[in-house]
C-alpha atoms as a PDB file:
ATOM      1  CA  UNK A   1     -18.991  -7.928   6.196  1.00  0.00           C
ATOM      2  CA  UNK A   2     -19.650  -9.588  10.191  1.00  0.00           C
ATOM      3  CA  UNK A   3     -20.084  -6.911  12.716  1.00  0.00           C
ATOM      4  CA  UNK A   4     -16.434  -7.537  13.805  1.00  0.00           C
ATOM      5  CA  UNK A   5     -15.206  -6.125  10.880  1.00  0.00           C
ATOM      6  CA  UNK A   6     -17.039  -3.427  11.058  1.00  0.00           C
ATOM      7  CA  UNK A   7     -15.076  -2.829  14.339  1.00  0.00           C
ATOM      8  CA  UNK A   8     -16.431  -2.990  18.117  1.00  0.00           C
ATOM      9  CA  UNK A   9     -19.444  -2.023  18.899  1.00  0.00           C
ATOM     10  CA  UNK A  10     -21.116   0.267  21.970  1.00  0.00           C
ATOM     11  CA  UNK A  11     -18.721   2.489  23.863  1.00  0.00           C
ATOM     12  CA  UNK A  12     -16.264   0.557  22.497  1.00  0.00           C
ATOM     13  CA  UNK A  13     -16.614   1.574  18.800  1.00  0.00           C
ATOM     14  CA  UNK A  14     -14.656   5.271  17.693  1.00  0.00           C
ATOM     15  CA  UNK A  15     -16.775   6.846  15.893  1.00  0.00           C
ATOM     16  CA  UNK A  16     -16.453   7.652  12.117  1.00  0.00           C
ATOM     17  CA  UNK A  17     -15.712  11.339  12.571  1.00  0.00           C
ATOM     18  CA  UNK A  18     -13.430  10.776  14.880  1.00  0.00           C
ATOM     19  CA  UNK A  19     -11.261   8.726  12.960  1.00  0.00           C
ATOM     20  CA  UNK A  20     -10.186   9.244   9.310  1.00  0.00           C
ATOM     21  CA  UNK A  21     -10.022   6.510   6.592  1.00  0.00           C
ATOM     22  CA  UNK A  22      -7.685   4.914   5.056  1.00  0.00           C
ATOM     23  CA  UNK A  23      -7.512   2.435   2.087  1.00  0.00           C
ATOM     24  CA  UNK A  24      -4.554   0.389   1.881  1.00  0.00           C
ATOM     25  CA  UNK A  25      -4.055  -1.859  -1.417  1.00  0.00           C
ATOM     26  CA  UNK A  26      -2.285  -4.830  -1.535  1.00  0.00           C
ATOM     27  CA  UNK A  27      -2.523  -6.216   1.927  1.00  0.00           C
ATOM     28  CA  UNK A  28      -2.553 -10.153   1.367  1.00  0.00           C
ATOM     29  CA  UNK A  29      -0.355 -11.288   3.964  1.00  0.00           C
ATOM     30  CA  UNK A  30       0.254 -10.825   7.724  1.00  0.00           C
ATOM     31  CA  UNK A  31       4.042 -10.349   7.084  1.00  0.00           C
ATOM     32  CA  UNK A  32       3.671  -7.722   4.182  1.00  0.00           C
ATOM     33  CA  UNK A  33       4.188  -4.091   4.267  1.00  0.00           C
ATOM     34  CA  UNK A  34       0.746  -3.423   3.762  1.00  0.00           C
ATOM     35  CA  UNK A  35      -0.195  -5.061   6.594  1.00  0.00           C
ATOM     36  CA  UNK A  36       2.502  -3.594   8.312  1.00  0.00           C
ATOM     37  CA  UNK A  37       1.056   0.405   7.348  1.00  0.00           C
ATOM     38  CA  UNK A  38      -2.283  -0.658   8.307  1.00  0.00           C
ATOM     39  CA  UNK A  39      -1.374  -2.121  11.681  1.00  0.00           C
ATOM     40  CA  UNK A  40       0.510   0.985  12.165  1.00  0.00           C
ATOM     41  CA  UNK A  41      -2.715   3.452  10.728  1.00  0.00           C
ATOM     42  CA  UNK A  42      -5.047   1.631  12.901  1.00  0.00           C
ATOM     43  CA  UNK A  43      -3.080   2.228  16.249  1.00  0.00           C
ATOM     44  CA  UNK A  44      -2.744   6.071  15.534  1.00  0.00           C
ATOM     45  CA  UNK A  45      -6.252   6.069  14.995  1.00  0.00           C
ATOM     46  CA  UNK A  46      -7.959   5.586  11.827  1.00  0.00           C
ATOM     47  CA  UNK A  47     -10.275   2.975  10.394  1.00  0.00           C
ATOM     48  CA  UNK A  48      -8.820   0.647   7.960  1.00  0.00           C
ATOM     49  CA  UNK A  49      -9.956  -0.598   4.355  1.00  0.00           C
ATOM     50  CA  UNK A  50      -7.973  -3.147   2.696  1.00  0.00           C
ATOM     51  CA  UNK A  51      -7.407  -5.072  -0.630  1.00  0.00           C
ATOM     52  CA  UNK A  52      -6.001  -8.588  -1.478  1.00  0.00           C
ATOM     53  CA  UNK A  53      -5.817 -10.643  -4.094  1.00  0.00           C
ATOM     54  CA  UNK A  54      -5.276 -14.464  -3.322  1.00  0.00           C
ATOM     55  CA  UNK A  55      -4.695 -15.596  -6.936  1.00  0.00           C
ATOM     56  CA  UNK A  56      -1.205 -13.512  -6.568  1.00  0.00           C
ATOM     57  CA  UNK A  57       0.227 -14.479  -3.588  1.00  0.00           C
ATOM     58  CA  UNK A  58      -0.736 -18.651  -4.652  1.00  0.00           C
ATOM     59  CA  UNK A  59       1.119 -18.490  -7.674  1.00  0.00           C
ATOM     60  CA  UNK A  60       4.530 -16.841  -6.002  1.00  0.00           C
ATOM     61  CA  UNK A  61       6.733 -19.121  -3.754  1.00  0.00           C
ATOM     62  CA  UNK A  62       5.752 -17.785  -0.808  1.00  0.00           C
ATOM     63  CA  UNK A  63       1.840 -18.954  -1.303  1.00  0.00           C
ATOM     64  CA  UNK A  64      -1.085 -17.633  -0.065  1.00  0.00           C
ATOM     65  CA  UNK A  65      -1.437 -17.505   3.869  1.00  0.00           C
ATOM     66  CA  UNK A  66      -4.546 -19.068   4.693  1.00  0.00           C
ATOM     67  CA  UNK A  67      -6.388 -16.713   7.633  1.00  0.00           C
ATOM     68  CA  UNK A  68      -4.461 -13.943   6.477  1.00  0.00           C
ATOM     69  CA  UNK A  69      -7.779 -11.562   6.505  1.00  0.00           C
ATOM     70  CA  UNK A  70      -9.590 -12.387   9.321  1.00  0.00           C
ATOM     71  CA  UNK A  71      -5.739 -12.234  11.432  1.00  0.00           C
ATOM     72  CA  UNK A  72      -5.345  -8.509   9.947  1.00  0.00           C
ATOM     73  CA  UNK A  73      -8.655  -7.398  10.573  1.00  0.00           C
ATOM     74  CA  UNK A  74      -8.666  -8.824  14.208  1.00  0.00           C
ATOM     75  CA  UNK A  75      -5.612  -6.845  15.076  1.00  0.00           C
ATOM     76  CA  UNK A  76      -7.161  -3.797  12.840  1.00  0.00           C
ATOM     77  CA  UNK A  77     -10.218  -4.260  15.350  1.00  0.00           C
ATOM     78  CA  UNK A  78      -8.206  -4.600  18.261  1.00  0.00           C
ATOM     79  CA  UNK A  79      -7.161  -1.164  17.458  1.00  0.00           C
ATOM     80  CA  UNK A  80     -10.547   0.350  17.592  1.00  0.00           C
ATOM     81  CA  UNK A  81     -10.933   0.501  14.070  1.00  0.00           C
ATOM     82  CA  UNK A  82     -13.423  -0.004  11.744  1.00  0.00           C
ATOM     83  CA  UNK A  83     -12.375  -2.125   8.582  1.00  0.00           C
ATOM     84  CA  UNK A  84     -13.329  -3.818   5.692  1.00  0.00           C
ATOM     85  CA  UNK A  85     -11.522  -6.140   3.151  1.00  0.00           C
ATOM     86  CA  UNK A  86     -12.553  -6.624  -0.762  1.00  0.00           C
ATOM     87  CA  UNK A  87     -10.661  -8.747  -2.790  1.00  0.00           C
ATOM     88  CA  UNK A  88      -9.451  -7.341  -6.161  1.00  0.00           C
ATOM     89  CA  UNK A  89      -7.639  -8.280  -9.019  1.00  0.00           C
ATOM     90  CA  UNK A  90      -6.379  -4.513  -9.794  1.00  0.00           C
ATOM     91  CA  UNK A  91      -5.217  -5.872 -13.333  1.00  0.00           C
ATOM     92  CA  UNK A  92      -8.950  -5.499 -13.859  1.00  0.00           C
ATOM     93  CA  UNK A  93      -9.372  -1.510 -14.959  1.00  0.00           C
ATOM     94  CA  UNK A  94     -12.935  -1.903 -13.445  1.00  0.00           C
ATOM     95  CA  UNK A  95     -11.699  -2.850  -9.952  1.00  0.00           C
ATOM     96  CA  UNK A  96     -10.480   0.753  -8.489  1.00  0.00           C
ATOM     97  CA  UNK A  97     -14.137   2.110  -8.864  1.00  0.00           C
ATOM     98  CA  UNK A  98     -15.320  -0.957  -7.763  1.00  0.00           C
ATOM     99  CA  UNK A  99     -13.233  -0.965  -4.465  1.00  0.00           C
ATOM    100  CA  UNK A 100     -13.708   2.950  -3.819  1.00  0.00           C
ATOM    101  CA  UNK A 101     -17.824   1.860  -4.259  1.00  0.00           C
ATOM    102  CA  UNK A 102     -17.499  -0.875  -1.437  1.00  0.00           C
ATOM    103  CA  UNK A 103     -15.029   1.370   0.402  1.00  0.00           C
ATOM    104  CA  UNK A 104     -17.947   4.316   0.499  1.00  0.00           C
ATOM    105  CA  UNK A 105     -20.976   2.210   1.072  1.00  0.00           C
ATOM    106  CA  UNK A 106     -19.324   0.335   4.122  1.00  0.00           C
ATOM    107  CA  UNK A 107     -16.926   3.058   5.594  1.00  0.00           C
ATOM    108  CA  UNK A 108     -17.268   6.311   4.121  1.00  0.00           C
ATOM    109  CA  UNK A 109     -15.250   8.884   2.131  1.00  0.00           C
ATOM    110  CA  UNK A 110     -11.357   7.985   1.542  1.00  0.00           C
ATOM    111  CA  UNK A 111      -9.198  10.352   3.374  1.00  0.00           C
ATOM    112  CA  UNK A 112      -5.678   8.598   2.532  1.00  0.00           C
ATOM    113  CA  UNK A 113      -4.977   6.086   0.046  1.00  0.00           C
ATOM    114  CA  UNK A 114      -2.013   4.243   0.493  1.00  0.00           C
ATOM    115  CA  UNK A 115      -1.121   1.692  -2.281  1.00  0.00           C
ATOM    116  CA  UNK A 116       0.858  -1.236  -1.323  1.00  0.00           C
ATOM    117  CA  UNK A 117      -0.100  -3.722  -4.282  1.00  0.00           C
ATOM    118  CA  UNK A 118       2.160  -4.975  -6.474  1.00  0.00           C
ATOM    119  CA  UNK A 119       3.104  -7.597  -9.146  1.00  0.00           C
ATOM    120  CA  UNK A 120       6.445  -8.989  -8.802  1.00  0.00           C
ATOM    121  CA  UNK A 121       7.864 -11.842 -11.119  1.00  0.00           C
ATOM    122  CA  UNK A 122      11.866 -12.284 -11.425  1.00  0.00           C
ATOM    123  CA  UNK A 123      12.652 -12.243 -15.122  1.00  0.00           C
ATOM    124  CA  UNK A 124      15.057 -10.180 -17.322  1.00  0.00           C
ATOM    125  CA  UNK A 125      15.443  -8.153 -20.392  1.00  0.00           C
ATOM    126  CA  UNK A 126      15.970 -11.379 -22.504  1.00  0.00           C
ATOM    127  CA  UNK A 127      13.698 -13.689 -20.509  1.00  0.00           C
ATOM    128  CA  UNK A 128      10.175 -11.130 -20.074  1.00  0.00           C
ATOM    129  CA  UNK A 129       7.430 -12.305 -21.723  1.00  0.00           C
ATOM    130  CA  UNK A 130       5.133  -9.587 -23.351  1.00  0.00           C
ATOM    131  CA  UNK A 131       2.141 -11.121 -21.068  1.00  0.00           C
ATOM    132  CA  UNK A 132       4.509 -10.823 -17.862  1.00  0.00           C
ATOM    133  CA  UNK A 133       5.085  -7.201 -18.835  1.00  0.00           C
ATOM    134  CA  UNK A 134       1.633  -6.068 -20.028  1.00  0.00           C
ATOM    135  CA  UNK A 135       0.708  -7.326 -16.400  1.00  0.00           C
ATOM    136  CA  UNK A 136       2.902  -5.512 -14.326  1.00  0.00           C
ATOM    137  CA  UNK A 137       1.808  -2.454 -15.775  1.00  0.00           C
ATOM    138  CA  UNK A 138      -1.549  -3.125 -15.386  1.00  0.00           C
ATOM    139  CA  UNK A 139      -1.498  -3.370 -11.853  1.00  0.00           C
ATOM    140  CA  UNK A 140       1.774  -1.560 -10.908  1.00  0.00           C
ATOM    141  CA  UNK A 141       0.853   1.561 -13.004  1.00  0.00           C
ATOM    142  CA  UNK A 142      -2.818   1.550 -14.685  1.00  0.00           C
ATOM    143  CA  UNK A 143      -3.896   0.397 -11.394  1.00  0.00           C
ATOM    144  CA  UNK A 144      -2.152   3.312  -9.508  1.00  0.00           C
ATOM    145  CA  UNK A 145      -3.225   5.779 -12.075  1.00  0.00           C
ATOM    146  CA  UNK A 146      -7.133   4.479 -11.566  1.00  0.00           C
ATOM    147  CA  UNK A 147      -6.794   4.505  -7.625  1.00  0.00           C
ATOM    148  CA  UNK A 148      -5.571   8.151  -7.794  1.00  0.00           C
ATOM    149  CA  UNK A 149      -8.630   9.017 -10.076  1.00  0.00           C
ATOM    150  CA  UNK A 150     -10.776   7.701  -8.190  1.00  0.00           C
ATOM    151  CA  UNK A 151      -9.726   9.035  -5.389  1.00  0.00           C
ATOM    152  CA  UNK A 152      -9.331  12.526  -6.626  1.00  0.00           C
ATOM    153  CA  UNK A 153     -12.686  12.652  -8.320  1.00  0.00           C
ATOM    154  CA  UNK A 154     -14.334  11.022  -4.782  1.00  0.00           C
ATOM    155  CA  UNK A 155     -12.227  13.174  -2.429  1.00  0.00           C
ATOM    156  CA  UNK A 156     -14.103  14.420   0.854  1.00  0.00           C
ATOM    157  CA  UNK A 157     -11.065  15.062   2.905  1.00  0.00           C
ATOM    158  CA  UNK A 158     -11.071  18.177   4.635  1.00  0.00           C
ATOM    159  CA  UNK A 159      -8.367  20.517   2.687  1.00  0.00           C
ATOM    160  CA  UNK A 160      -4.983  20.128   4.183  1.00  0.00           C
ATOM    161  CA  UNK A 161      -5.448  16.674   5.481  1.00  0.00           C
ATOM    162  CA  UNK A 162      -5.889  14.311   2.053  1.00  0.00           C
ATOM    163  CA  UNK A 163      -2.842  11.921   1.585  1.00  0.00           C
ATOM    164  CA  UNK A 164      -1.689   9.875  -1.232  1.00  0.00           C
ATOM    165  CA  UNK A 165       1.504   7.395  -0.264  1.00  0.00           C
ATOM    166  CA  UNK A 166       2.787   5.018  -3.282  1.00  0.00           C
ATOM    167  CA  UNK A 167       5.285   2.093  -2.524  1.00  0.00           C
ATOM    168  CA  UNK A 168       7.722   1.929  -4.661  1.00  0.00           C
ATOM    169  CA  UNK A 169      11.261   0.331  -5.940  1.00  0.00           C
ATOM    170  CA  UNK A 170      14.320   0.676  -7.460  1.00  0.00           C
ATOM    171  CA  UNK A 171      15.014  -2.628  -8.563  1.00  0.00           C
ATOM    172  CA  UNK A 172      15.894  -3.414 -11.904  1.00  0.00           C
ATOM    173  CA  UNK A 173      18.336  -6.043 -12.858  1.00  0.00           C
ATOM    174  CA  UNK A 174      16.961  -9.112 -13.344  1.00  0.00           C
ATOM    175  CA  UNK A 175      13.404  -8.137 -11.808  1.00  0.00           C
ATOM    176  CA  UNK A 176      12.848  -5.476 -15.017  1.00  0.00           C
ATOM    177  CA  UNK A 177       9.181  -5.513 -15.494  1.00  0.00           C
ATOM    178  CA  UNK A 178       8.742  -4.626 -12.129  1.00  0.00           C
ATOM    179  CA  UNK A 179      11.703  -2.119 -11.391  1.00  0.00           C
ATOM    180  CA  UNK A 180      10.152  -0.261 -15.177  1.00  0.00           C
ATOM    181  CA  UNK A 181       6.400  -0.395 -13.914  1.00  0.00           C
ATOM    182  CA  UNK A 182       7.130   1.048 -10.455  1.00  0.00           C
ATOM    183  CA  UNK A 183       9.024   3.513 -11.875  1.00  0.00           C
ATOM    184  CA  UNK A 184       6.273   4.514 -13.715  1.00  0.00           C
ATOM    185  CA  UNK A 185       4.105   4.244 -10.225  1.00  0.00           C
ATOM    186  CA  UNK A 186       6.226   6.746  -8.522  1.00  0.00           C
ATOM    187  CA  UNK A 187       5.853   9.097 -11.683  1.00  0.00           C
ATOM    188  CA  UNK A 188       1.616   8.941 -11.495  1.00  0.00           C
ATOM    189  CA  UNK A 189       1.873   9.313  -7.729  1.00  0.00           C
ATOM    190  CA  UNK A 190       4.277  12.706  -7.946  1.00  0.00           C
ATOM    191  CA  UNK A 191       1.852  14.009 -10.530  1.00  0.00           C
ATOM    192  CA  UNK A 192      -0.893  13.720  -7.995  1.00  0.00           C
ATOM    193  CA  UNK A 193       1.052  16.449  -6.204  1.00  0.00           C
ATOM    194  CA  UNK A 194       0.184  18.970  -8.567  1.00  0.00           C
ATOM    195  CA  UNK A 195      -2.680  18.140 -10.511  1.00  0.00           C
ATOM    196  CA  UNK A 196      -4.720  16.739  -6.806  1.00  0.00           C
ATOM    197  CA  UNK A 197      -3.120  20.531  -4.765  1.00  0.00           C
ATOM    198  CA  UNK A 198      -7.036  22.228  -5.462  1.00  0.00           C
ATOM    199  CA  UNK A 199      -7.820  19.508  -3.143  1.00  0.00           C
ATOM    200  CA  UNK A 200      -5.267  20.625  -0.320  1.00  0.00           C
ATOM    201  CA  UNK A 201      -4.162  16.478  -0.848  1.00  0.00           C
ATOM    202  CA  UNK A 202      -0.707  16.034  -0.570  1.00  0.00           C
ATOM    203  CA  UNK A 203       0.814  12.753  -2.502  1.00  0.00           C
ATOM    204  CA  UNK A 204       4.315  10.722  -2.275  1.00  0.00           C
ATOM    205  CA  UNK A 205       5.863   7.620  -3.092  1.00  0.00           C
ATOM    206  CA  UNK A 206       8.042   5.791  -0.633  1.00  0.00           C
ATOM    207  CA  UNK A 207      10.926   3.172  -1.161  1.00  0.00           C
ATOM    208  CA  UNK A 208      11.313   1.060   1.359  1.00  0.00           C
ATOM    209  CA  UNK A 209      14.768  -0.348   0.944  1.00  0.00           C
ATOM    210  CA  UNK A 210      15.177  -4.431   1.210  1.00  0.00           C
ATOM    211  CA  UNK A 211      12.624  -6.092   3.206  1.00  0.00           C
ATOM    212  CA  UNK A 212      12.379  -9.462   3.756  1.00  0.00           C
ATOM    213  CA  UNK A 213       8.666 -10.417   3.331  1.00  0.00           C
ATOM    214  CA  UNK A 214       9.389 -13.978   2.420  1.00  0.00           C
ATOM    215  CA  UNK A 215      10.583 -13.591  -0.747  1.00  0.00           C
ATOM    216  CA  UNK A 216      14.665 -13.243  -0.390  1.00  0.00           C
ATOM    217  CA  UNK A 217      17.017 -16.302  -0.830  1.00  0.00           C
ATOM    218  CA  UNK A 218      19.909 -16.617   1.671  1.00  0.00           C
ATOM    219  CA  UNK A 219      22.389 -15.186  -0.583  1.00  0.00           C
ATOM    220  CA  UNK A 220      20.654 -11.912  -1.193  1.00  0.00           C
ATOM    221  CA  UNK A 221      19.731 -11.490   2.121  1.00  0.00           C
ATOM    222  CA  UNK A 222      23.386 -11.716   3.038  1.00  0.00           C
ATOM    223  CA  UNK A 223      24.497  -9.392   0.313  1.00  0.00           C
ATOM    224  CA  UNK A 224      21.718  -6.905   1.624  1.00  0.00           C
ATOM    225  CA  UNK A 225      22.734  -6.799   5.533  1.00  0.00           C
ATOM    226  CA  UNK A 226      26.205  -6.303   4.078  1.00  0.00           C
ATOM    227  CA  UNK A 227      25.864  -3.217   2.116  1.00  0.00           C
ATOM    228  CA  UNK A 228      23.467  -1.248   4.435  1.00  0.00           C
ATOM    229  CA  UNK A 229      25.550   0.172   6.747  1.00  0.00           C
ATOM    230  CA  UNK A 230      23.117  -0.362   9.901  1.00  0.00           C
ATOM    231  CA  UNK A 231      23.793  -4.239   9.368  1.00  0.00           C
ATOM    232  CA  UNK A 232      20.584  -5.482   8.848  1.00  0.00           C
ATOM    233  CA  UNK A 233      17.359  -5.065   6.705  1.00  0.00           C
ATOM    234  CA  UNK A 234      14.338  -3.276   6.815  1.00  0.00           C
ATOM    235  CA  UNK A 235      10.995  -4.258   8.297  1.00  0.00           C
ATOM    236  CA  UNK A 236       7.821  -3.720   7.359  1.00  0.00           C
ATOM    237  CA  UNK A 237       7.914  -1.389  10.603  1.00  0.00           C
ATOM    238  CA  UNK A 238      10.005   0.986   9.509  1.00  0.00           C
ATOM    239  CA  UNK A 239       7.801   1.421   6.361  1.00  0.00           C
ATOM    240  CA  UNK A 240       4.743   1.956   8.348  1.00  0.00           C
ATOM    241  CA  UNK A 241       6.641   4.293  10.652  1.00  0.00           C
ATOM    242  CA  UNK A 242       6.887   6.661   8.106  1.00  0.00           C
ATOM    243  CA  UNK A 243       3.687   6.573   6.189  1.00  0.00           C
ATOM    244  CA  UNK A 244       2.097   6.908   9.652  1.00  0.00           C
ATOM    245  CA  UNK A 245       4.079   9.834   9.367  1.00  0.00           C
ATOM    246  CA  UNK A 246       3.152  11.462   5.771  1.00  0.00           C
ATOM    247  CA  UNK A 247      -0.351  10.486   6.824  1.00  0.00           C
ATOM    248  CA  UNK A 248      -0.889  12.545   9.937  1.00  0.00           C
ATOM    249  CA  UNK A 249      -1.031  16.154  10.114  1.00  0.00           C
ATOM    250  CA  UNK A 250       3.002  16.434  11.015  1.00  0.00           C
ATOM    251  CA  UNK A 251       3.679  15.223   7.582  1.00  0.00           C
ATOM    252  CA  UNK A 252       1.588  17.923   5.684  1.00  0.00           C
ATOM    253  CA  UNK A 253       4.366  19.807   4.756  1.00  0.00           C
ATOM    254  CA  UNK A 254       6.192  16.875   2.585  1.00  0.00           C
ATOM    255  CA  UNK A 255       4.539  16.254  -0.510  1.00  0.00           C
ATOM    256  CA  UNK A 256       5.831  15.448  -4.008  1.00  0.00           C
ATOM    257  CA  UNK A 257       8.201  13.465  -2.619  1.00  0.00           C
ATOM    258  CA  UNK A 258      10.385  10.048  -3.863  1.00  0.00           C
ATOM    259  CA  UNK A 259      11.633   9.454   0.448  1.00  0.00           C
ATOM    260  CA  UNK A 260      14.545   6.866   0.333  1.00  0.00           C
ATOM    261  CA  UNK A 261      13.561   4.736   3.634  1.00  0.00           C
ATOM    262  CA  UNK A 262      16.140   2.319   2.625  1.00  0.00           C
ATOM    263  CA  UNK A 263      18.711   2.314   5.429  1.00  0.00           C
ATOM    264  CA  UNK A 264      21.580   4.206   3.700  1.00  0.00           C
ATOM    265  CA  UNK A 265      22.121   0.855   1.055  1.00  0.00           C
ATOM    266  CA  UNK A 266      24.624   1.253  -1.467  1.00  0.00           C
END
């Protein structure tokens, strides 16, 4: 990790008890959500660690985006933040304690972990194959469940300000391994809830509606604008808006939450 990752030093440089922590999974791409939350983290003031895996976004249509890190961690930095980025393949079951390890030695103790990753191939009840499906739950679900483990049996957050935020989906139809596997995501993250509350950690999932990260043809980003009824789709913004939200100490209150930031689609 350069010293610019690390965040600016001198006078210039916040320093680690004054600003929280938060790890943000799944953060490949300047465009993405993930980026997105962590733009939007490291403006209200805490320091930033991030995951990507390159392998992914190469092998989906949109590619990989070459600079991609060193772009979000130079606007991360320009926040005042301190950051790191560790790429991880969280199909691996070994990679969450391996992240939360590099997360600790270089930053310091998690305060809100805010998972972003994903696997996403279009395919079907007919068309899935059992390797397409095995994968999506290793990362979309194991991988949650392993995060949150770590993260509860790691936790140093002060009680009361601990947060858990899971990106999820509704889709289904023709996308089915992914729609089933983050279904089962937002079912680990509610459980957090519950089983995390002795830690005064509050944990939701969040759907954020259709956004147009690169993936969406023409047609379905037509048919998308046409049945939200604010006429256009969402951004990765308006995701970060409200997990900046959940994550700060006027969001305490909501927790075991599935929050519908979808624009009113029908």
């Amino acid at each position: 990790m350069t010293p610019s990752e690390r965040g600016r030093p001198g006078r210039d440089r916040v320093s680690p008890a004054a600003r929280p922590l938060a790890l943000v999974t799944g953060v490949g791409r300047t465009v993405g959500i993930g980026a997105g939350i962590a733009r939007r983290l490291a403006a209200s003031g805490w320091d930033i660690a991030f995951t990507h895996w390159t392998p992914y976004d190469e092998r989906m249509p949109w590619g990989s985006e070459p600079g991609a890190t060193e772009a979000i961690t130079g606007a991360l930095v320009g926040h005042g933040a301190a950051t790191t980025s560790i790429e991880a393949d969280l199909a691996d079951p070994d990679a969450p304690a391996r992240i939360f390890d590099e997360v600790e030695r270089t930053l310091g103790g998690v305060t809100a972990l805010v998972m972003c990753h994903c696997e996403s191939v279009d395919s079907g009840l007919l068309d899935t194959t059992v390797e397409s499906f095995d994968r999506h739950f290793a990362v979309n679900a194991r991988a949650t469940w392993l995060l949150i483990r770590e993260y509860g049996r790691r936790c140093a957050a002060a009680p009361g300000t601990g947060r858990i935020v899971g990106l999820t989906s509704d889709h289904t139809v023709g996308n089915m391994p992914y729609g089933a596997s983050k279904g089962a995501m937002d079912r680990i993250t509610l459980a957090a809830a519950r089983e995390l509350a002795h830690l005064g950690v509050t944990a939701n999932a969040v759907n954020p509606g259709p956004v147009d990260t690169g993936w969406m043809s023409e047609e379905a980003r037509a048919d998308c604008v046409r049945r939200v009824p604010l006429g256009r789709l969402g951004t990765p913004q308006d995701a970060a808006h409200l997990v900046d939200f959940l994550c700060s100490p006027q969001g305490q209150w909501i927790n075991g939450q599935l929050l519908m930031s979808d624009g009113g689609i029908g």
